[in-house]
Protein backbone atom coordinates (compact mmCIF):
# COMPACT_ATOMS: atom_id res chain seq x y z
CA UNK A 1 0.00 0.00 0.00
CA UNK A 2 2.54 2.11 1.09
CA UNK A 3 4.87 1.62 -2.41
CA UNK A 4 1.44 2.18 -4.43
CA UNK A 5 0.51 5.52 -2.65
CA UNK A 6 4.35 6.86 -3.47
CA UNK A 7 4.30 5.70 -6.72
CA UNK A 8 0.88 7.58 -7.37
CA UNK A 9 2.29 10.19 -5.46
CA UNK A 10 5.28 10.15 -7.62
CA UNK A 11 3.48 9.85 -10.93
CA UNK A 12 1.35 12.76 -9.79
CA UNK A 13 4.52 15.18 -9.74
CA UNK A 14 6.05 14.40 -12.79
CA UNK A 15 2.45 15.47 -14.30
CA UNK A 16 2.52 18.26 -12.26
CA UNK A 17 6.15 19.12 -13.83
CA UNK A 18 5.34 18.35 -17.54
CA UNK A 19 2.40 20.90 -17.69
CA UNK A 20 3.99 23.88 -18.00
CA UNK A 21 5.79 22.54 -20.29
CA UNK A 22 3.19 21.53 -22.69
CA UNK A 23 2.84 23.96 -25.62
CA UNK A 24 -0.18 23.80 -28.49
CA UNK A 25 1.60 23.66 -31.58
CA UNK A 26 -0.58 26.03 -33.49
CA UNK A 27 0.33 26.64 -36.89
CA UNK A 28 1.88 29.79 -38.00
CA UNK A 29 0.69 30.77 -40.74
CA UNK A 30 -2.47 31.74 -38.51
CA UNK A 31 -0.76 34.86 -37.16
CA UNK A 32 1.47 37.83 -38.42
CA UNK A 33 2.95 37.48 -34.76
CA UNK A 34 2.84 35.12 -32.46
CA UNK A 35 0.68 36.25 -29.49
CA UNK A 36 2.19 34.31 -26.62
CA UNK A 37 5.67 36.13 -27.39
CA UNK A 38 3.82 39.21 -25.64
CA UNK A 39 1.95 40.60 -23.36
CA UNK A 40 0.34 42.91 -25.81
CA UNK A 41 -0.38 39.70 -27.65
CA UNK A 42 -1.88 38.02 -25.26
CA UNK A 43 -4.29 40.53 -23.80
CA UNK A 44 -5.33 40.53 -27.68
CA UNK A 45 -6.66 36.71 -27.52
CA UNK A 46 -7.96 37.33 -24.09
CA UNK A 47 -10.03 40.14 -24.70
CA UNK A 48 -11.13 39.33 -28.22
CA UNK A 49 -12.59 36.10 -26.40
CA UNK A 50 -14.33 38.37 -23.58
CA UNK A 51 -15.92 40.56 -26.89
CA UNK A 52 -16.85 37.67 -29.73
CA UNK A 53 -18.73 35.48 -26.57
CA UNK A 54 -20.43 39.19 -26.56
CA UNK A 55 -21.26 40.35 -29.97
CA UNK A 56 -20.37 37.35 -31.84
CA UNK A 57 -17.93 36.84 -34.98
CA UNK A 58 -20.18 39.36 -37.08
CA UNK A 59 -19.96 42.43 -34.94
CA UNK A 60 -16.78 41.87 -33.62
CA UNK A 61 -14.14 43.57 -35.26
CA UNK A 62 -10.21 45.30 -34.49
CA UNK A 63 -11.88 48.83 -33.63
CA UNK A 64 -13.40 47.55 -30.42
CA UNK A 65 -10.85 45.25 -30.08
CA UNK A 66 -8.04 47.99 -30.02
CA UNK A 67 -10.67 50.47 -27.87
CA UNK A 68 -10.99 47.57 -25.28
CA UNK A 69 -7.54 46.59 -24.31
CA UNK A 70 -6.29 50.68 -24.82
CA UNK A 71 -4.38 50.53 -28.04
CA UNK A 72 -4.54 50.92 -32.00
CA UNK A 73 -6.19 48.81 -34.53
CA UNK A 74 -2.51 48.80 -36.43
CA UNK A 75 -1.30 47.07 -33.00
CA UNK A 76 -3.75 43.91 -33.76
CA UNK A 77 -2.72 43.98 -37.34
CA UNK A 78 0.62 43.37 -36.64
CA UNK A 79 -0.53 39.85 -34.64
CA UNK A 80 -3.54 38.91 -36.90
CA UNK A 81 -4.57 39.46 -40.94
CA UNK A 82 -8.31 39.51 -40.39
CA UNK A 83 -10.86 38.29 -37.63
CA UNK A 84 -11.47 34.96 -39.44
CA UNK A 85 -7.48 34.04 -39.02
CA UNK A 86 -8.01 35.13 -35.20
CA UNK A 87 -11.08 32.62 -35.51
CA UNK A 88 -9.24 29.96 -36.94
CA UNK A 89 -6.52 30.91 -34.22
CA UNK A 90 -9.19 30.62 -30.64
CA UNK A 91 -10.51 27.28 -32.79
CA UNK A 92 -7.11 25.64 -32.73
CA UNK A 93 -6.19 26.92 -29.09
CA UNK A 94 -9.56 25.05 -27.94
CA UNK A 95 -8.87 21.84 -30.07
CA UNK A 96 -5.37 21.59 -28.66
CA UNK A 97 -6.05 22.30 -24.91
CA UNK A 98 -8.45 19.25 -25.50
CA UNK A 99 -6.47 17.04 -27.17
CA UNK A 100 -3.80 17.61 -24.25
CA UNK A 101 -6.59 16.68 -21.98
CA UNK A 102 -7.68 14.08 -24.21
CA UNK A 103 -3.35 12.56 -24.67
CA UNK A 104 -3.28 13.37 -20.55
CA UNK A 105 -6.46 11.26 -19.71
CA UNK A 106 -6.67 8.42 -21.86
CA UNK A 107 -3.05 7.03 -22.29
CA UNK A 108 -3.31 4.38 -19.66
CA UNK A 109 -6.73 3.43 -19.97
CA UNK A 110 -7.44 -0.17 -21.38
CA UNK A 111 -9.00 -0.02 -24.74
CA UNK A 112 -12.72 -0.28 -25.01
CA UNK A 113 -16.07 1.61 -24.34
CA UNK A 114 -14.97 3.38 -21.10
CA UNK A 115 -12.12 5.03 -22.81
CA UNK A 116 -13.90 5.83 -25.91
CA UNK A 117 -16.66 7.34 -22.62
CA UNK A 118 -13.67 9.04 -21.34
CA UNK A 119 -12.64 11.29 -24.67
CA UNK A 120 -16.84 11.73 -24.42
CA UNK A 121 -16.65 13.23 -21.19
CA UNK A 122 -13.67 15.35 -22.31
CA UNK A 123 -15.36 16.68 -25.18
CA UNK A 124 -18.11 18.05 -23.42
CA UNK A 125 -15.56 19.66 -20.86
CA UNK A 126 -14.64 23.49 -20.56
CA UNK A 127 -10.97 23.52 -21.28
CA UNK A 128 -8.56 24.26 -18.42
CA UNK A 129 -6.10 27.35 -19.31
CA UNK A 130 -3.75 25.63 -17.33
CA UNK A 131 -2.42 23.81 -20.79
CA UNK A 132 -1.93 27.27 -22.26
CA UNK A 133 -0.08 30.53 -21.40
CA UNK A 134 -3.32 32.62 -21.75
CA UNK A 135 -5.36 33.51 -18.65
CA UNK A 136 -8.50 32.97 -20.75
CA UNK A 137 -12.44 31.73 -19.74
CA UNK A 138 -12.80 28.29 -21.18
CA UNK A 139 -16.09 28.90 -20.21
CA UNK A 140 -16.06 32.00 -22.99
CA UNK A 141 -14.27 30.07 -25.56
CA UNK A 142 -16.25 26.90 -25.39
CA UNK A 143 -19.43 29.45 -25.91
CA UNK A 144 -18.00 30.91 -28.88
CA UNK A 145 -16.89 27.60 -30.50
CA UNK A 146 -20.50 26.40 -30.07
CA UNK A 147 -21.73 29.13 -31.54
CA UNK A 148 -19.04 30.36 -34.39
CA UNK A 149 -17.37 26.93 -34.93
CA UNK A 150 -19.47 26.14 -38.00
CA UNK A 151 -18.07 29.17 -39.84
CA UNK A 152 -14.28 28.78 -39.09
CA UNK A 153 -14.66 25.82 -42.04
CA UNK A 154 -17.23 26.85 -43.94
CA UNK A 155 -16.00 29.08 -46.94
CA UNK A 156 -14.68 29.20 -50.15
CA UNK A 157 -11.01 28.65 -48.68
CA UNK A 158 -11.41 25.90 -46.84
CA UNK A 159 -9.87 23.56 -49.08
CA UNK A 160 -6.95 26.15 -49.50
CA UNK A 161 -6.81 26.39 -45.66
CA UNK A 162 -7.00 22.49 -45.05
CA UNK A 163 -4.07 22.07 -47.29
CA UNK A 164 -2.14 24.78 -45.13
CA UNK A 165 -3.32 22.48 -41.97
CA UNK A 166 -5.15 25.35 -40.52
CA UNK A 167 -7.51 22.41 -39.35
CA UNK A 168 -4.38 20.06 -38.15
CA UNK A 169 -5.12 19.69 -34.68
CA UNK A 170 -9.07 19.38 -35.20
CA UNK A 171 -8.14 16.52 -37.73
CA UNK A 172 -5.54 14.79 -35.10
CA UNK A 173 -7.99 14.58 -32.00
CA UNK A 174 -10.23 12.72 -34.25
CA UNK A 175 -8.52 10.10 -35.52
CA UNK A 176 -7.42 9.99 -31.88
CA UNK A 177 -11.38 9.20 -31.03
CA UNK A 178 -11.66 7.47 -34.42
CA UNK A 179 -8.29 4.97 -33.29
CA UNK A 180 -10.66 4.28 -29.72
CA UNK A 181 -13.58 3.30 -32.07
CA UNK A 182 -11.53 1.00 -33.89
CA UNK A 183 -10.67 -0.58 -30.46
CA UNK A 184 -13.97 -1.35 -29.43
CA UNK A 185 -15.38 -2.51 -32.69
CA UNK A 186 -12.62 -3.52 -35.60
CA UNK A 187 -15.17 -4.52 -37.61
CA UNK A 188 -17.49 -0.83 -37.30
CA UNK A 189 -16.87 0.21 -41.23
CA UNK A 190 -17.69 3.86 -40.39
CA UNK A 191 -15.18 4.79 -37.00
CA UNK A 192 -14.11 8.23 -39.02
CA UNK A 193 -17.70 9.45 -39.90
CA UNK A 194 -18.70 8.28 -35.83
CA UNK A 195 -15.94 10.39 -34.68
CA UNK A 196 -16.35 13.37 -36.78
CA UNK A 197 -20.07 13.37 -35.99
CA UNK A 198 -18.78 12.77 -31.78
CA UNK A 199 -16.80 15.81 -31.98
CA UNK A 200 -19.25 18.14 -34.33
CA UNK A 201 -22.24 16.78 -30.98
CA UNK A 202 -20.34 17.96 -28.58
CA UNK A 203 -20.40 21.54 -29.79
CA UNK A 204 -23.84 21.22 -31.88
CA UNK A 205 -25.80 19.73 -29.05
CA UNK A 206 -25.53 22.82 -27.07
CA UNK A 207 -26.00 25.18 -29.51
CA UNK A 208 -29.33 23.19 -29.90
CA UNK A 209 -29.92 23.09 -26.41
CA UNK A 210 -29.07 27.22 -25.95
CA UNK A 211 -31.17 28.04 -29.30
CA UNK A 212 -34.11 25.12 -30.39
CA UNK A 213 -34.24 23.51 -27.03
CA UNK A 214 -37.29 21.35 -29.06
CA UNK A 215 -34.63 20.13 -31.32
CA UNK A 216 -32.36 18.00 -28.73
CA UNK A 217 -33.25 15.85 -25.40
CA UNK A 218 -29.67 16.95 -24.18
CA UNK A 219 -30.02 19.93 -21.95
CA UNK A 220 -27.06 18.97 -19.66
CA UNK A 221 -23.40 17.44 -19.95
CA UNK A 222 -24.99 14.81 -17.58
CA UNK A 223 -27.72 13.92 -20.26
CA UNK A 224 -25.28 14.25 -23.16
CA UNK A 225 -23.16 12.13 -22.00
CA UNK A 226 -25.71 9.90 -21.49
CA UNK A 227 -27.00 10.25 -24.88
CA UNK A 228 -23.69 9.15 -26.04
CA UNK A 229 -23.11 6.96 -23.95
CA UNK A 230 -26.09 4.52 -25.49
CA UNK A 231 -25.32 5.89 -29.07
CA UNK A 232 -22.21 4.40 -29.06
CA UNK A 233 -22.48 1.61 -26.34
CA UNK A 234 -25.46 0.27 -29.13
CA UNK A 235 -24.09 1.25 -32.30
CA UNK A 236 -20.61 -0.56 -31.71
CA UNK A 237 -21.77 -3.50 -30.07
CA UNK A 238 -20.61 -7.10 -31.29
């Protein structure tokens, strides 16, 4: 007992230790300037979080952004093109701090339905801004990702922007959920359309819940995960 309790305790720092030093890799062709080199740059993420939960993607723009953290429009420009990079930007920083959570929590776990229920329950999680180096409201950028997520893919560039792997990390965690699939069923012929419709739920489902309430049974994590929890447990049984 006494070896087991150390060796948890012991496992427990060396995650303690490796947190600070995990960094999203977000690609950087999203930004002019990378805006965890700065503090500038980082009150620019925050803020513009704070604002598009507010007005949403369509009224945000640089203006208010510049009038709200006390500086000039040219200031942003110098860290972002255009709002829809600094979309594609808080999109990414929410994928990765979940797939961290995702790599973090699921490692160890023995194959099967209770790890596939485990990347469920992370899904529908507010991210922690422990795994970045913004003080941001995962609260906030989980809102805006329900709400603005469909629009960060579709355009006229997307295919232009998948090539660029603007969409990378998005992409990764689900063949991560997609691999788990493929663990508890081998023979399921459709683990890449399950997981792609898993992770487009988890942001959808709310949305429906905040907006057509009529339109979902899921008004809570507890009964989404629920809901998933018999979609899957029934749709991959042997």
């Amino acid at each position: 007992m006494i070896v087991l309790l150390l060796d948890l305790r012991s496992q427990s720092m060396v995650m303690h230790n490796l947190l600070p030093n995990l960094k999203i890799d977000i690609n950087s062709s999203l930004y002019l300037k990378d805006p965890e080199s700065s503090p500038l740059g980082r009150n620019i993420v925050k803020t513009s979080i704070d604002l598009i939960d507010i007005h949403g993607i369509e009224e945000f723009n640089f203006k208010k952004l510049a009038l709200e953290i006390g500086s000039t429009e040219s200031s942003v420009y110098r860290y972002f093109e255009n709002k829809h990079k600094l979309l594609l930007y808080l999109s990414t920083l929410y994928w990765g701090i979940l797939e961290i959570e995702f790599v973090l929590q699921t490692t160890n776990m023995k194959p099967g339905i209770d790890k596939l229920m485990k990347a469920v329950d992370i899904l529908f999680s507010i991210p922690e801004s422990q795994h970045s180096s913004y003080k941001l409201d995962g609260k906030k950028l989980r809102h805006i990702l329900n709400s603005e997520f469909v629009k960060v893919y579709h355009n006229k560039q997307v295919d232009e922007q998948n090539k660029a792997g603007y969409f990378s990390i998005y992409k990764r965690l689900a063949s991560r959920i997609s691999t788990i699939i493929l663990e508890v069923n081998p023979d399921y012929l459709y683990r890449n359309s399950l997981s792609s419709l898993v992770m487009e739920g988890s942001l959808n489902q709310y949305f429906l819940s905040e907006h057509f309430e009529n339109l979902t049974d899921c008004h809570s994590k507890a009964n989404l995960y629920l809901f998933y929890k018999d979609l899957l447990t029934n749709t991959l049984k042997r």
